[in-house]
N, C-alpha and C. Protein backbone atom coordinates (compact mmCIF):
# COMPACT_ATOMS: atom_id res chain seq x y z
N UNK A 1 8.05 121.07 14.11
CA UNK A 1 8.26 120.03 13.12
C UNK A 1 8.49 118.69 13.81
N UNK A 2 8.14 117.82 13.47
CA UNK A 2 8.30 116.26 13.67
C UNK A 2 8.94 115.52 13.04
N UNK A 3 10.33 114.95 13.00
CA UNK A 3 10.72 114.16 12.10
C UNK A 3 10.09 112.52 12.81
N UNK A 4 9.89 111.93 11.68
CA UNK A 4 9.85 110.38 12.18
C UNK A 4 10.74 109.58 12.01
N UNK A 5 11.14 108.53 12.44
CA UNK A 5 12.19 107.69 11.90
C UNK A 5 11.60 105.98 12.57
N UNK A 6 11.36 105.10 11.47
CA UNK A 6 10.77 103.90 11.45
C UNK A 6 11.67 102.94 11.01
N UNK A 7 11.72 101.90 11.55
CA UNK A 7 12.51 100.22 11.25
C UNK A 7 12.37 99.60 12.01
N UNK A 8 13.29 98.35 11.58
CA UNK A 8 12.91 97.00 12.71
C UNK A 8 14.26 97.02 13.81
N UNK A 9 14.24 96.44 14.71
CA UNK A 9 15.38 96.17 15.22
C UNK A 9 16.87 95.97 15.13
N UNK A 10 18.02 97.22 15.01
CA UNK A 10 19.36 96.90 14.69
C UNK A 10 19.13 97.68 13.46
N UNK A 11 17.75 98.40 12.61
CA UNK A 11 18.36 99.11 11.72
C UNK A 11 19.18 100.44 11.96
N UNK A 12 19.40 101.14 13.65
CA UNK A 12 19.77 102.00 13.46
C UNK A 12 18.81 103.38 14.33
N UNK A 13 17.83 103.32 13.98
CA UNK A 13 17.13 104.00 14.45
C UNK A 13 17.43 105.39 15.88
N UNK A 14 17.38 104.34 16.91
CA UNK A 14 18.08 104.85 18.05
C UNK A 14 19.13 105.98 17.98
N UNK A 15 20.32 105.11 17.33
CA UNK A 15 21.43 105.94 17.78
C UNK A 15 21.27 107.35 16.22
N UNK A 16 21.03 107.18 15.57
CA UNK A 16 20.07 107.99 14.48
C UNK A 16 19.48 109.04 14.54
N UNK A 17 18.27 108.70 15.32
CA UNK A 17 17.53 109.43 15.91
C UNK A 17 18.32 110.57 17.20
N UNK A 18 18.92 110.13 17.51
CA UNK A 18 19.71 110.72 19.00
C UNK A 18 20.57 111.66 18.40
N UNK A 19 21.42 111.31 17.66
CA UNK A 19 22.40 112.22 16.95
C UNK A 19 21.42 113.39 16.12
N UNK A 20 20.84 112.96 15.20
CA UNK A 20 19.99 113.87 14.15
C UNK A 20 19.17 114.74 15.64
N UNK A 21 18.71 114.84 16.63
CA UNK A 21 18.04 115.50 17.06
C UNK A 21 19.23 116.53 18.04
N UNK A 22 20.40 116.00 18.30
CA UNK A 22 21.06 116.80 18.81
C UNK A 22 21.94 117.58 17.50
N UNK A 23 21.89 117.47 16.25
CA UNK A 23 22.25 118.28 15.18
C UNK A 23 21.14 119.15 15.06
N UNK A 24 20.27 118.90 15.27
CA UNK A 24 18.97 120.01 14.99
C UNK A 24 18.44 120.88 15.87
N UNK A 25 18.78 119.96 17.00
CA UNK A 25 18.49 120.93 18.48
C UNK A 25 16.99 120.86 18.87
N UNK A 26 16.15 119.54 18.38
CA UNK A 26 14.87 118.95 18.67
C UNK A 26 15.21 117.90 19.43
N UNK A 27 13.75 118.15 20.15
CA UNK A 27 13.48 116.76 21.23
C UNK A 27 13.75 115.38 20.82
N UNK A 28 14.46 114.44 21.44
CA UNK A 28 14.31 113.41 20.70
C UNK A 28 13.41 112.31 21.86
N UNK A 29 12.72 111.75 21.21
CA UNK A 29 11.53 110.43 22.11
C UNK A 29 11.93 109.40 21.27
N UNK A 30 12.39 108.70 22.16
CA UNK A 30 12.85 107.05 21.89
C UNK A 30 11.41 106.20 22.45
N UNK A 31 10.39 106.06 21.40
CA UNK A 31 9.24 105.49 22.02
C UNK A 31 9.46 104.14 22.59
N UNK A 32 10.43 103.36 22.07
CA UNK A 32 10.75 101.73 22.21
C UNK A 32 11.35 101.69 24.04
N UNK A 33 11.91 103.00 24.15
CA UNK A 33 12.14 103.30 25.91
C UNK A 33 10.62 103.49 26.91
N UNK A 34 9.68 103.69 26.03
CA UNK A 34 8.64 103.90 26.86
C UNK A 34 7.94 102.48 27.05
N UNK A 35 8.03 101.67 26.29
CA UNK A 35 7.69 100.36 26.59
C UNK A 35 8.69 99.71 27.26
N UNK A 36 9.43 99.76 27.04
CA UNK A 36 10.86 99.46 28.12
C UNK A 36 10.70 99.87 29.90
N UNK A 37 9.85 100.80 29.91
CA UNK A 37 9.82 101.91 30.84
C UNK A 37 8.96 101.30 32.06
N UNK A 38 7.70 100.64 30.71
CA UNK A 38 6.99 99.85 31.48
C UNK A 38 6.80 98.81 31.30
N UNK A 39 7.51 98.34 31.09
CA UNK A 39 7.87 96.73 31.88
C UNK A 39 8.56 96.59 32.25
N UNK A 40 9.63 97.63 32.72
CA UNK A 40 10.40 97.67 34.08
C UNK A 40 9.36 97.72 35.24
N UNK A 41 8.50 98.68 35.17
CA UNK A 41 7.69 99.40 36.12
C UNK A 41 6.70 97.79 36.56
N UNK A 42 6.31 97.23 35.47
CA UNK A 42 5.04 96.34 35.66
C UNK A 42 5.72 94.85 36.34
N UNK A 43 6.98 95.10 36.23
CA UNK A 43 7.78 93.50 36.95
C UNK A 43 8.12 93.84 38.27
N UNK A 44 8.58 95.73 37.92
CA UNK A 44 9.09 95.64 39.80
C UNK A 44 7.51 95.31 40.38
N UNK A 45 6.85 95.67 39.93
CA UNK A 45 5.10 95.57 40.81
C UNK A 45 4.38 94.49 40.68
N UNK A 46 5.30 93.53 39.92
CA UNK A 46 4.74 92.33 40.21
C UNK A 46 3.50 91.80 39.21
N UNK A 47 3.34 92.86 38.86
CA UNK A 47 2.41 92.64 37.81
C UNK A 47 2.25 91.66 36.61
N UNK A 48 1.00 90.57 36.32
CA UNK A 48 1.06 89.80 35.04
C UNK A 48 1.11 90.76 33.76
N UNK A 49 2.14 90.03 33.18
CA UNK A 49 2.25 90.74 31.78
C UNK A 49 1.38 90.33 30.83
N UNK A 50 0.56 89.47 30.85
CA UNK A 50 -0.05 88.88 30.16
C UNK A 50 -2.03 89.63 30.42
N UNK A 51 -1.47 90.51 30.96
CA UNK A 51 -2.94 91.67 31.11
C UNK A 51 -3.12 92.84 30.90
N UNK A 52 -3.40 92.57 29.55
CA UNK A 52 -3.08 93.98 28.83
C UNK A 52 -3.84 95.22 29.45
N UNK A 53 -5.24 94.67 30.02
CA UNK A 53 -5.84 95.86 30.39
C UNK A 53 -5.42 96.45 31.74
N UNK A 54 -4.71 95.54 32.74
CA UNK A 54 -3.90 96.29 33.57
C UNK A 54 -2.52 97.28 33.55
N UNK A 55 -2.30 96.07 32.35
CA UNK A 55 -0.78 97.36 31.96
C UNK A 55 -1.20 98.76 31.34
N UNK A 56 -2.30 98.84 30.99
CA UNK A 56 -2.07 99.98 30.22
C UNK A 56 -2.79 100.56 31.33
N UNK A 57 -3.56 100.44 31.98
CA UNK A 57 -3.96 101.28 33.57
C UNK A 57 -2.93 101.30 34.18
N UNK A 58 -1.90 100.81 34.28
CA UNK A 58 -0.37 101.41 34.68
C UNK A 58 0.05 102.30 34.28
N UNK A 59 0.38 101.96 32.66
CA UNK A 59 0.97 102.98 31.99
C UNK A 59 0.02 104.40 32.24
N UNK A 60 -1.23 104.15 32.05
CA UNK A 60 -1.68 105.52 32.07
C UNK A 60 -1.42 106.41 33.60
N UNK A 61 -1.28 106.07 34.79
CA UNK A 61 -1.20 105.95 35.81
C UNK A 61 0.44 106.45 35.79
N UNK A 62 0.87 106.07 35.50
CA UNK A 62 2.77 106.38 35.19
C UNK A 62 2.96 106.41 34.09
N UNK A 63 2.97 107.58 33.43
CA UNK A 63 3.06 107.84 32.20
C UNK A 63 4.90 108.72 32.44
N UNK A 64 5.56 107.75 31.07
CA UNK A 64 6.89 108.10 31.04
C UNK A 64 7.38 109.60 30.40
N UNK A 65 8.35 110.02 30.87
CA UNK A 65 9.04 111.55 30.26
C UNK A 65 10.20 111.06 30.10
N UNK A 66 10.80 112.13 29.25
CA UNK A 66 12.09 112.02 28.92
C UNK A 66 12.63 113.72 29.69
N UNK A 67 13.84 113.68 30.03
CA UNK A 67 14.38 114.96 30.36
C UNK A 67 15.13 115.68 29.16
N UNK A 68 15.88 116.98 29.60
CA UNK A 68 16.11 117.12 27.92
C UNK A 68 17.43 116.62 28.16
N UNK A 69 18.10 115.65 28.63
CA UNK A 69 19.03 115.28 28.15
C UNK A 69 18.88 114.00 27.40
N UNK A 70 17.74 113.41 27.33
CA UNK A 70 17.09 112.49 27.09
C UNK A 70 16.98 111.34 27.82
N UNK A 71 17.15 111.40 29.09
CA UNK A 71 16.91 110.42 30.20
C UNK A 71 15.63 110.24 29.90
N UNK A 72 15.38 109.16 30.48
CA UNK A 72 14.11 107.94 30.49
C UNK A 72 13.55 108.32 31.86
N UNK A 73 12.28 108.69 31.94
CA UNK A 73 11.93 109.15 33.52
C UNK A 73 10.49 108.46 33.42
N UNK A 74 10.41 107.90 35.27
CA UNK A 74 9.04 107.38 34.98
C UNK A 74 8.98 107.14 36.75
N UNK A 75 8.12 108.00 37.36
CA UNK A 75 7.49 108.51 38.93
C UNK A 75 8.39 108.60 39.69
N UNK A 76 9.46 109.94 38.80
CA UNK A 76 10.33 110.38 39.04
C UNK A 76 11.92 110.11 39.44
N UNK A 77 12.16 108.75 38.44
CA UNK A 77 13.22 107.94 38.79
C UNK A 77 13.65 107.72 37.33
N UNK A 78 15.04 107.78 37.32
CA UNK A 78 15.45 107.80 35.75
C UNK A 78 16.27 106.25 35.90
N UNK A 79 15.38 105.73 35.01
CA UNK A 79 15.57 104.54 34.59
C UNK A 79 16.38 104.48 33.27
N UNK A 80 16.98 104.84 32.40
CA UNK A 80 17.27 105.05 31.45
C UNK A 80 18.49 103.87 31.70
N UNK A 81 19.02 103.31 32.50
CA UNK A 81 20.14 101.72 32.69
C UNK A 81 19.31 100.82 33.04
N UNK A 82 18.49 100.45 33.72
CA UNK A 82 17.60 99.72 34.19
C UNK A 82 16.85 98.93 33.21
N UNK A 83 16.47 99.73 32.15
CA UNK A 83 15.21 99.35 31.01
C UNK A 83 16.02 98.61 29.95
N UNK A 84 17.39 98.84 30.01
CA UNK A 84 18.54 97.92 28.68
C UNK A 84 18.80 96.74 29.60
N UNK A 85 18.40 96.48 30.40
CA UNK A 85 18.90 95.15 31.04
C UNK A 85 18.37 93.80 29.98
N UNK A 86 19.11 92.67 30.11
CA UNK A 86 18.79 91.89 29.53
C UNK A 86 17.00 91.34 29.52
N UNK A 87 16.95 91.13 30.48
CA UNK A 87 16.04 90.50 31.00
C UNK A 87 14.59 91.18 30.53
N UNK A 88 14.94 93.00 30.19
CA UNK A 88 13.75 93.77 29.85
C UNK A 88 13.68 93.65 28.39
N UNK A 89 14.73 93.42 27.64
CA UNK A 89 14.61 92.79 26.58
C UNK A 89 13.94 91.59 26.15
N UNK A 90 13.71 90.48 27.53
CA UNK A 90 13.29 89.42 26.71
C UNK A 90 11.60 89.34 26.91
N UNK A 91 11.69 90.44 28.39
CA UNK A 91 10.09 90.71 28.45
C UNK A 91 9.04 91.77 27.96
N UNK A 92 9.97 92.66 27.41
CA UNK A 92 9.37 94.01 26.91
C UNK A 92 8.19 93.27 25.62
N UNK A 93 8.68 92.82 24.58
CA UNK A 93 7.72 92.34 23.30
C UNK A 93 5.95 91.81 23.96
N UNK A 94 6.48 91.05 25.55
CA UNK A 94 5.25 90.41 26.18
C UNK A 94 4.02 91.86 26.30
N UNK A 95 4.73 92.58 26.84
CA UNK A 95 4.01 94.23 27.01
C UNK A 95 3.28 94.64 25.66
N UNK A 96 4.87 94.67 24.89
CA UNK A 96 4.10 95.89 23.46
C UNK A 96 3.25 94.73 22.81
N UNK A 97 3.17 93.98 22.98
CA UNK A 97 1.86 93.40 21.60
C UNK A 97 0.23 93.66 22.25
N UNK A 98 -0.46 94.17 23.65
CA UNK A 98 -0.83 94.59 23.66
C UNK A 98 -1.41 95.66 22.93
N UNK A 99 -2.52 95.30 22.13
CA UNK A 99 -3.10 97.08 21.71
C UNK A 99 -4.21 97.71 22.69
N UNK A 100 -4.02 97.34 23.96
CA UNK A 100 -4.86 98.45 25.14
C UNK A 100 -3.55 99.64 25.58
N UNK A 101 -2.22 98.57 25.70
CA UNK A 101 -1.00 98.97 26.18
C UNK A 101 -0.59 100.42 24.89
N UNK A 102 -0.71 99.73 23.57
CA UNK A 102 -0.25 100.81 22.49
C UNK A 102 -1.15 101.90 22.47
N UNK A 103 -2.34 101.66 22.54
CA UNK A 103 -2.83 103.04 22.33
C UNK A 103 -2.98 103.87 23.68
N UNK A 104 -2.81 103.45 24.88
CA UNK A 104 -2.38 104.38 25.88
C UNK A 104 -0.75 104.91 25.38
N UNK A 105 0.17 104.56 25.12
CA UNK A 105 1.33 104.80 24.76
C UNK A 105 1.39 105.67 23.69
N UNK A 106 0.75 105.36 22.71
CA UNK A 106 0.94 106.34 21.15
C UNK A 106 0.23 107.81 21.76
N UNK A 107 -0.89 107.79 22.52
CA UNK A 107 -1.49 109.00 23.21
C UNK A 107 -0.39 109.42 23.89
N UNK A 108 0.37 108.97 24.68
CA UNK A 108 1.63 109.57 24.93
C UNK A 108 2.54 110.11 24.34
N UNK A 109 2.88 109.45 22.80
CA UNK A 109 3.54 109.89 22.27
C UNK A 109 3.52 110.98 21.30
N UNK A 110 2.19 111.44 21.34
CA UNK A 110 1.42 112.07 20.59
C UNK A 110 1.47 113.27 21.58
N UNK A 111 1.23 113.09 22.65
CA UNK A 111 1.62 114.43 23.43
C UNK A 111 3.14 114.80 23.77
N UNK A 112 3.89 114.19 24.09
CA UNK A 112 4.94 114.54 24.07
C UNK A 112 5.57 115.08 22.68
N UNK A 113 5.20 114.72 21.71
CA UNK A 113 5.62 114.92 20.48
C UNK A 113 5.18 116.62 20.05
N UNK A 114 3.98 116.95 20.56
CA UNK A 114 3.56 117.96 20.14
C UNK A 114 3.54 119.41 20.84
N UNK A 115 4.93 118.89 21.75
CA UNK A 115 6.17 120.23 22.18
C UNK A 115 7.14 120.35 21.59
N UNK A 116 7.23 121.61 20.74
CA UNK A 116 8.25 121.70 19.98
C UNK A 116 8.55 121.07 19.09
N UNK A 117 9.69 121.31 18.65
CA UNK A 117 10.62 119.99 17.66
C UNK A 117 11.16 118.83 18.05
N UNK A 118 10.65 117.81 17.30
CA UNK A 118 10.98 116.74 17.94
C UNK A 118 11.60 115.59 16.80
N UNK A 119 12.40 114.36 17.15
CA UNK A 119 12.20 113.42 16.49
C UNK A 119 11.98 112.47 17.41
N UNK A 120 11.10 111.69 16.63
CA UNK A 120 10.45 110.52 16.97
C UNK A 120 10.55 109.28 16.24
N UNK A 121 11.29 108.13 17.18
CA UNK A 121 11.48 107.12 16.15
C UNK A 121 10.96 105.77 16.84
N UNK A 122 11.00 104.57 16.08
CA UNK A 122 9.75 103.67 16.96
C UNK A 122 9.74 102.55 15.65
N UNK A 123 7.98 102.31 16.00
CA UNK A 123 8.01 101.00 14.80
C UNK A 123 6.82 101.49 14.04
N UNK A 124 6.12 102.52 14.79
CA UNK A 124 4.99 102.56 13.54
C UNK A 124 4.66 104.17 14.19
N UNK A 125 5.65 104.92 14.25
CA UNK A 125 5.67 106.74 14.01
C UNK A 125 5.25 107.49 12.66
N UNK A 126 5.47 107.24 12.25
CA UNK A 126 4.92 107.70 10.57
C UNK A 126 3.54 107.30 10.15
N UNK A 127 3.62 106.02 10.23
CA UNK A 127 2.05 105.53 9.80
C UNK A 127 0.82 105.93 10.83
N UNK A 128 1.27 105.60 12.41
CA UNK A 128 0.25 105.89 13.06
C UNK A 128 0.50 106.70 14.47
N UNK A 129 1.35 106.72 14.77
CA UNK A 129 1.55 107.92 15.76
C UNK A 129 1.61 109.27 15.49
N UNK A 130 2.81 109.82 14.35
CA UNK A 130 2.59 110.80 14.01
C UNK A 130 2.44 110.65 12.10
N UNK A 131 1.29 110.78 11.59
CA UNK A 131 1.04 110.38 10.49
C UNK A 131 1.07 111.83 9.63
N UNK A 132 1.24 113.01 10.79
CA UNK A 132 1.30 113.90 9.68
C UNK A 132 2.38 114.73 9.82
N UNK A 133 3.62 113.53 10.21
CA UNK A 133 4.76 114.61 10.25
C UNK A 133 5.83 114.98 8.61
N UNK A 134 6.09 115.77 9.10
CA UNK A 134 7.04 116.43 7.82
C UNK A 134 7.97 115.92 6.92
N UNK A 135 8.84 114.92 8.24
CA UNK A 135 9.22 114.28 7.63
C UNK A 135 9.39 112.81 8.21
N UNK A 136 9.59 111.98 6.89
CA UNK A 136 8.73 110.58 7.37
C UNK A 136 9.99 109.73 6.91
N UNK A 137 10.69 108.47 7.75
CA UNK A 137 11.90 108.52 7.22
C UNK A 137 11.87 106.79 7.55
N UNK A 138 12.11 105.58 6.97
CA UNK A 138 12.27 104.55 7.39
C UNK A 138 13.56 103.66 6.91
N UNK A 139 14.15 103.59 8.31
CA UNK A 139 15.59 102.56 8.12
C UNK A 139 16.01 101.18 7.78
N UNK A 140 16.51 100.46 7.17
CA UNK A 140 16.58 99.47 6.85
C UNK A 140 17.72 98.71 6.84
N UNK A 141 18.29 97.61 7.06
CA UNK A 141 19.85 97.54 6.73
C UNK A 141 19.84 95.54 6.54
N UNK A 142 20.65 95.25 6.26
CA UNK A 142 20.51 93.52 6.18
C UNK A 142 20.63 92.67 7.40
N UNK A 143 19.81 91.40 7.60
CA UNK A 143 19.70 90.98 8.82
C UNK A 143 21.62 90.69 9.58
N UNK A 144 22.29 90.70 8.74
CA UNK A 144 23.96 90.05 9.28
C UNK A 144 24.67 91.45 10.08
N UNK A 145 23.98 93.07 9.08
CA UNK A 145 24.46 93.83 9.50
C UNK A 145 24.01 94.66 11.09
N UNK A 146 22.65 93.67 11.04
CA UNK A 146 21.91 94.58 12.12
C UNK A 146 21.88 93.76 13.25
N UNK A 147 22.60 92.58 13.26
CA UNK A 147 23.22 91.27 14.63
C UNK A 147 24.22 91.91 14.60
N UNK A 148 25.27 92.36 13.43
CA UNK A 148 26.30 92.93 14.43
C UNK A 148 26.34 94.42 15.32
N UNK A 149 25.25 95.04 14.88
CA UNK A 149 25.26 96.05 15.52
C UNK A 149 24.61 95.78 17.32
N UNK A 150 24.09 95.09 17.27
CA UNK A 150 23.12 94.71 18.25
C UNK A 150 24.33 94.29 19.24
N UNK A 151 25.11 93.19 18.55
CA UNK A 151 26.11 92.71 19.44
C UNK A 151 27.42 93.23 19.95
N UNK A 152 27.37 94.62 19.47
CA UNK A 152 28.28 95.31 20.36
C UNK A 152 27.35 95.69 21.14
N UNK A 153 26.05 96.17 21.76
CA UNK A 153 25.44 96.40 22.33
C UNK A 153 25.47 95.51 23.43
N UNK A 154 25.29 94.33 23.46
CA UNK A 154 25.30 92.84 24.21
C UNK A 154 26.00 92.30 24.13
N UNK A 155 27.34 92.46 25.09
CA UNK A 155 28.62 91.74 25.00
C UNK A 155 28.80 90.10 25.44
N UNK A 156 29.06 89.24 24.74
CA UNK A 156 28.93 88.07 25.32
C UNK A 156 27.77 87.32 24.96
N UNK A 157 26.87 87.72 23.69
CA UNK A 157 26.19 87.01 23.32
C UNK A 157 26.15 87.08 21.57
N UNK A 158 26.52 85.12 21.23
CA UNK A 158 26.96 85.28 19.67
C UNK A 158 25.73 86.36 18.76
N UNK A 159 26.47 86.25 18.00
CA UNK A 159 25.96 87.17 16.42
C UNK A 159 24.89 86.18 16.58
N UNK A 160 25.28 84.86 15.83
CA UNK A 160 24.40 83.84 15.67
C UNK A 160 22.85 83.86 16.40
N UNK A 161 22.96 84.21 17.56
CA UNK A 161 22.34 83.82 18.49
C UNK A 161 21.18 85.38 18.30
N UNK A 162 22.00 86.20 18.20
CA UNK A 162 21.00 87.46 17.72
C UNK A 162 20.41 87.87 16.62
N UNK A 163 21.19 86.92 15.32
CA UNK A 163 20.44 86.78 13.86
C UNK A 163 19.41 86.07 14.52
N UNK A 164 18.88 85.34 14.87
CA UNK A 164 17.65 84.46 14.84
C UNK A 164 17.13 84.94 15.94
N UNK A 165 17.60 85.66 16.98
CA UNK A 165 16.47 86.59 17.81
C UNK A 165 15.95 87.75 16.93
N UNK A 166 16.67 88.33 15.92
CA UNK A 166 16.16 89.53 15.25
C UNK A 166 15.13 89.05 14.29
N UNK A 167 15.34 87.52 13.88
CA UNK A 167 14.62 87.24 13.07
C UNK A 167 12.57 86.95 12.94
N UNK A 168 12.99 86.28 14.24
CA UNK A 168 12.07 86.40 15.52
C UNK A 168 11.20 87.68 15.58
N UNK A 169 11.42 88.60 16.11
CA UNK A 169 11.33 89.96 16.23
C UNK A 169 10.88 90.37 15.28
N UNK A 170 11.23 90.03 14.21
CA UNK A 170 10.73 90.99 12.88
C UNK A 170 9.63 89.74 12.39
N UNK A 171 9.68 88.36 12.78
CA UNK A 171 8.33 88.35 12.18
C UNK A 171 6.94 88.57 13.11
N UNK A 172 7.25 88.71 14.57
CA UNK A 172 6.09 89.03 15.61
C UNK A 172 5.60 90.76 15.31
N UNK A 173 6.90 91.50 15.18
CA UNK A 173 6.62 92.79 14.87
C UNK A 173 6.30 93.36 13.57
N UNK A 174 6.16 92.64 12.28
CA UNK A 174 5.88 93.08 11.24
C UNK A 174 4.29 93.51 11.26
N UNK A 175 3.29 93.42 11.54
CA UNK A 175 2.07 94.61 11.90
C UNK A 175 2.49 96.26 12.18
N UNK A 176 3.69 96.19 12.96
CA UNK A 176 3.63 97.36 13.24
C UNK A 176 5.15 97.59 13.01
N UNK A 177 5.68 97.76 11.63
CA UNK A 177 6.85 97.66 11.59
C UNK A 177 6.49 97.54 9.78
N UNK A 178 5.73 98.93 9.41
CA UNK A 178 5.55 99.11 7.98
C UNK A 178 5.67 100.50 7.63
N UNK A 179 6.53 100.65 6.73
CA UNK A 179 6.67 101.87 6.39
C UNK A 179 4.93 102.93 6.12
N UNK A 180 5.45 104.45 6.36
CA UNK A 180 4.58 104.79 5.85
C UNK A 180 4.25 105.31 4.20
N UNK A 181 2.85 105.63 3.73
CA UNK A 181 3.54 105.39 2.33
C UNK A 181 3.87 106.98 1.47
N UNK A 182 4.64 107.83 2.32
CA UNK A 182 5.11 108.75 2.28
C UNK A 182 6.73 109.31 2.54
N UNK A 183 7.19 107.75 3.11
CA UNK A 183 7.77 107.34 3.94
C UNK A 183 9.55 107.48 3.07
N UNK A 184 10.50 108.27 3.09
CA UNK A 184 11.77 107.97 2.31
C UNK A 184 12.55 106.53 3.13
N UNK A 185 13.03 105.48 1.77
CA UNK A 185 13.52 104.45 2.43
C UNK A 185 14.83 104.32 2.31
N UNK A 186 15.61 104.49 3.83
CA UNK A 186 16.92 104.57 3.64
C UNK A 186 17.52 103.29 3.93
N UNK A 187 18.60 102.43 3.04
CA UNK A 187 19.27 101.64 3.68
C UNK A 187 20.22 102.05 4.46
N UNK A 188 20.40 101.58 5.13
CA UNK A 188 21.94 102.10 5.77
C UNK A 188 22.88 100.83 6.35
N UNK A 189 22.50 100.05 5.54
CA UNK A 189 23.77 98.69 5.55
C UNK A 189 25.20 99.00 5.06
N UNK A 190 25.22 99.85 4.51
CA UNK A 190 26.81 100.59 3.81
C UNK A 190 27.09 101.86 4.74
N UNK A 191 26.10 102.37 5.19
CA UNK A 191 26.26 103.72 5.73
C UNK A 191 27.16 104.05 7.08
N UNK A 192 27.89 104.93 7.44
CA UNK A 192 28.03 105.09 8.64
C UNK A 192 27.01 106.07 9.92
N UNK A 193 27.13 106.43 10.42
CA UNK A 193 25.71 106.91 11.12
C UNK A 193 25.65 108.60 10.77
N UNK A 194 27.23 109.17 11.07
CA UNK A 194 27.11 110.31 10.34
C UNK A 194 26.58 110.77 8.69
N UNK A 195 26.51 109.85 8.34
CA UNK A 195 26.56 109.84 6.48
C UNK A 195 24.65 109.91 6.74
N UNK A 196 24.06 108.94 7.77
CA UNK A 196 22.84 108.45 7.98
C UNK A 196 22.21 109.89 8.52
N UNK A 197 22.88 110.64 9.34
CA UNK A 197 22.40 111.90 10.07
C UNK A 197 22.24 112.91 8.97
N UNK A 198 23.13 113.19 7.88
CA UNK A 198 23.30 114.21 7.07
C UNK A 198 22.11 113.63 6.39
N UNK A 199 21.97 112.42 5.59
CA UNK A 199 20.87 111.97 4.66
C UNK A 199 19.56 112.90 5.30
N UNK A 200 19.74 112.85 6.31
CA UNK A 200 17.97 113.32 7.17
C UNK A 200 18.19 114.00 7.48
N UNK A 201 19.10 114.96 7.61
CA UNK A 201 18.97 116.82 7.74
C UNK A 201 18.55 117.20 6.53
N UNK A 202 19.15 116.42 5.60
CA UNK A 202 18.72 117.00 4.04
C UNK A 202 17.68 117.60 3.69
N UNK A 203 17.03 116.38 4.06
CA UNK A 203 15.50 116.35 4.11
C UNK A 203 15.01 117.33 4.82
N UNK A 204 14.84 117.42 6.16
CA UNK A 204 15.13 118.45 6.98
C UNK A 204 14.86 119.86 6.51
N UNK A 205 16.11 120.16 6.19
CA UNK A 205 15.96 121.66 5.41
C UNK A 205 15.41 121.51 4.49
N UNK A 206 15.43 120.73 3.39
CA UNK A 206 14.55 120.75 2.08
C UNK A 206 12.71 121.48 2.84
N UNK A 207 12.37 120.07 3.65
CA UNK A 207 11.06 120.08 4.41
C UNK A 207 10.89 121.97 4.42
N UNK A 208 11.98 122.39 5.52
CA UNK A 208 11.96 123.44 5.81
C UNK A 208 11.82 124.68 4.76
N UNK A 209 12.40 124.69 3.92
CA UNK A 209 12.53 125.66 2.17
C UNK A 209 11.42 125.42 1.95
């Protein structure tokens, strides 16, 4: 089974996804780490980011794993601290808007996905990575609530300053940052994450019955 889980930045997703797959005892693939992964990989090497057809002959070339604890692995070095650095944040978006870069990547994710149970969460898992999973789940929450989440993440940088980076973000990423239309839409601006985990086991077993 495949769960998906889709939104924009700060809805949640991540830590979501991580929990719900260790309640279920499925793989979890944080695809937004695999682009992370490589553009760690494509800066230590010096590489222009601005060439899509080389990055994705990287990526294919170093294609990322996760371990099952869910470490971030990529030519055999777990990067999983490395790839949250600031700095991969402000260059990662340069990478993913590539579509030579995405569709070497979604082929990745598409294989990794199709060991076992998994959840998979991202920006466009439901619609086009895994379009025929079981269950199809997209997060949502209000832009004030999803700067503050962000900013415990990033200590030392205002709310302010991350409302209008998220804002940013969601209008470069809205192509690929659409529900699918099968898709259950959860807010979770009120929610706590456990309340958010149970919502999608629900489903889950329902799927399963």
């Amino acid at each position: 089974m495949i769960v998906a889980i889709d939104g924009p930045a700060g809805s949640g997703k991540s830590t979501v996804a991580s929990a719900l797959a260790g309640r279920l005892g499925f793989r979890y693939l944080d695809t937004g780490a695999m682009y992370r992964a490589l553009t760690w990989l494509a800066r230590r090497n010096g590489l222009a980011l601005d060439d899509g057809g080389a990055l994705a002959e990287l990526a294919r070339q170093h294609p990322v794993s996760f371990s099952a604890e869910g470490k971030v692995d990529i030519d055999g070095e777990d990067v999983s601290a490395e790839i949250r650095d600031a700095e991969i944040d402000r260059l990662v978006p340069a990478v993913a808007r590539h579509p030579e870069v995405r569709e070497v990547m979604r082929e990745r994710q598409r294989s990794l996905g199709a060991v076992g149970d998994s959840v998979i969460e991202g920006r466009d898992i439901g619609s086009v990575v895994a379009p025929s999973a079981e269950v199809k789940v997209f997060l949502v929450a209000d832009e004030g609530e999803r700067a503050r989440r962000r900013s415990a993440d990033r200590p030392g940088i205002e709310v302010d300053a991350l409302t209008d980076d998220l804002r940013r973000r969601d209008e470069r990423d809205a192509v690929n940052t659409q529900p699918a239309d099968d898709a259950v839409i959860l807010d979770t601006t009120e929610l706590g994450i456990d309340e958010v985990v149970e919502s999608i086991a629900r489903l889950v077993e329902a799927r399963r019955g």
